[in-house]
Protein backbone atom coordinates (compact mmCIF):
# COMPACT_ATOMS: atom_id res chain seq x y z
CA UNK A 1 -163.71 -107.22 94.10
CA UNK A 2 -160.25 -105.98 93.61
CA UNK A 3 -158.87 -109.26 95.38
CA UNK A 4 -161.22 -111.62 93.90
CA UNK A 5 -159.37 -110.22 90.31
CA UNK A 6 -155.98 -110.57 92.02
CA UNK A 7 -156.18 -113.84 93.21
CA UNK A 8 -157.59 -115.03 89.88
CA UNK A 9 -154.80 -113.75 88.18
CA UNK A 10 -152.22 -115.38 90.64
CA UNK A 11 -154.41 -118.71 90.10
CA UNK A 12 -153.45 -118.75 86.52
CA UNK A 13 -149.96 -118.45 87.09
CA UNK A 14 -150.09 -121.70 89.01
CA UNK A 15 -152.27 -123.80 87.51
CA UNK A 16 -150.54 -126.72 85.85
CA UNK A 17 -147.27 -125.98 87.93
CA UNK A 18 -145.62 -128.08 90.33
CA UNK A 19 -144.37 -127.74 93.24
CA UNK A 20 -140.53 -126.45 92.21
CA UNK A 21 -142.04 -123.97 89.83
CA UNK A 22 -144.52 -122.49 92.20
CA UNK A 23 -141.50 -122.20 94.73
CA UNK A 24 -139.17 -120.57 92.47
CA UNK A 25 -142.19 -118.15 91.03
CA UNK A 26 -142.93 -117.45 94.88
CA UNK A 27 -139.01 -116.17 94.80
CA UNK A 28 -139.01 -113.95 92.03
CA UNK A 29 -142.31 -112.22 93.28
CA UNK A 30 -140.61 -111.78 96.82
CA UNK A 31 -137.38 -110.73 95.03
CA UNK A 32 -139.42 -108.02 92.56
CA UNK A 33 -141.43 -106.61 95.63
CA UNK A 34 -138.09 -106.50 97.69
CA UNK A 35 -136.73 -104.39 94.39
CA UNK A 36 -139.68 -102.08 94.28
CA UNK A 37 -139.95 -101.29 97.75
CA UNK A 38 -135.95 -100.36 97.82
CA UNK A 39 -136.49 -98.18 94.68
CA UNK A 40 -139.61 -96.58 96.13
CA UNK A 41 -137.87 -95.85 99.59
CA UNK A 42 -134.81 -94.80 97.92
CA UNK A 43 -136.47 -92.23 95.56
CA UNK A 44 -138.90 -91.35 98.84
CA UNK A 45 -135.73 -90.44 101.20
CA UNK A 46 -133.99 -88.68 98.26
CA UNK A 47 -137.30 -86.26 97.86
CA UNK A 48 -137.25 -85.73 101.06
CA UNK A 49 -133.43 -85.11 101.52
CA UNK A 50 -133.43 -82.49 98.84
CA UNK A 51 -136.03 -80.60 100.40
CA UNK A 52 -134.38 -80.32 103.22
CA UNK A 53 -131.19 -79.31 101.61
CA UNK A 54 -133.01 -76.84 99.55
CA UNK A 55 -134.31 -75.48 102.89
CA UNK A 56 -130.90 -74.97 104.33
CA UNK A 57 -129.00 -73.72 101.52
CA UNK A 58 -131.83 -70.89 101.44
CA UNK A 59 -131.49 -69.98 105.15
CA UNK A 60 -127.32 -70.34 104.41
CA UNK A 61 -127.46 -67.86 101.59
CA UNK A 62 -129.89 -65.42 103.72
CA UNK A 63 -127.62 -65.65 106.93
CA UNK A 64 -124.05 -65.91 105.84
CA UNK A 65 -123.84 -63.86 102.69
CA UNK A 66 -125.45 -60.95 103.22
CA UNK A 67 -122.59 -60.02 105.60
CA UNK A 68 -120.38 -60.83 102.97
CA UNK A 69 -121.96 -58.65 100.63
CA UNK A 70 -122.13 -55.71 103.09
CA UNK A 71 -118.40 -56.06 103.75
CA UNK A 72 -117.89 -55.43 100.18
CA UNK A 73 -119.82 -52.52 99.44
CA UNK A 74 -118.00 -50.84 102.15
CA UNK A 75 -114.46 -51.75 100.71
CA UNK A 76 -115.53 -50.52 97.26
């Protein structure tokens, strides 16, 4: 059912059309997916970045300043 609504929507857009404006209303589909699929992947691999950043800077703070904080107890 879903695609039976979709490609009765799409019909609409080219009935009456000819050949030039279904071409360039191809292109601007192709060029909006393109967009979203850049946006989505960008926002996708940033997510997943920062969790892995959040990851390490935990582990860094646990391994390499507790030393640091021992040290200067012992000076004080």
């Amino acid at each position: 059912m879903p695609e039976e609504l979709i490609f009765g929507l799409l019909s609409n857009f080219y009935r009456g059309a000819d050949r030039d404006e279904r071409i360039a209303y191809d292109r601007k589909v192709s060029n909006i997916m393109r967009i979203l699929k850049s946006v989505s992947l960008t926002i996708i691999i940033t997510y997943i970045l920062g969790l892995i950043w959040y990851r390490l800077s935990d582990n860094w703070q646990r391994y390499l300043m507790i030393p640091a904080e021992q040290n200067t107890e012992t000076v004080a």
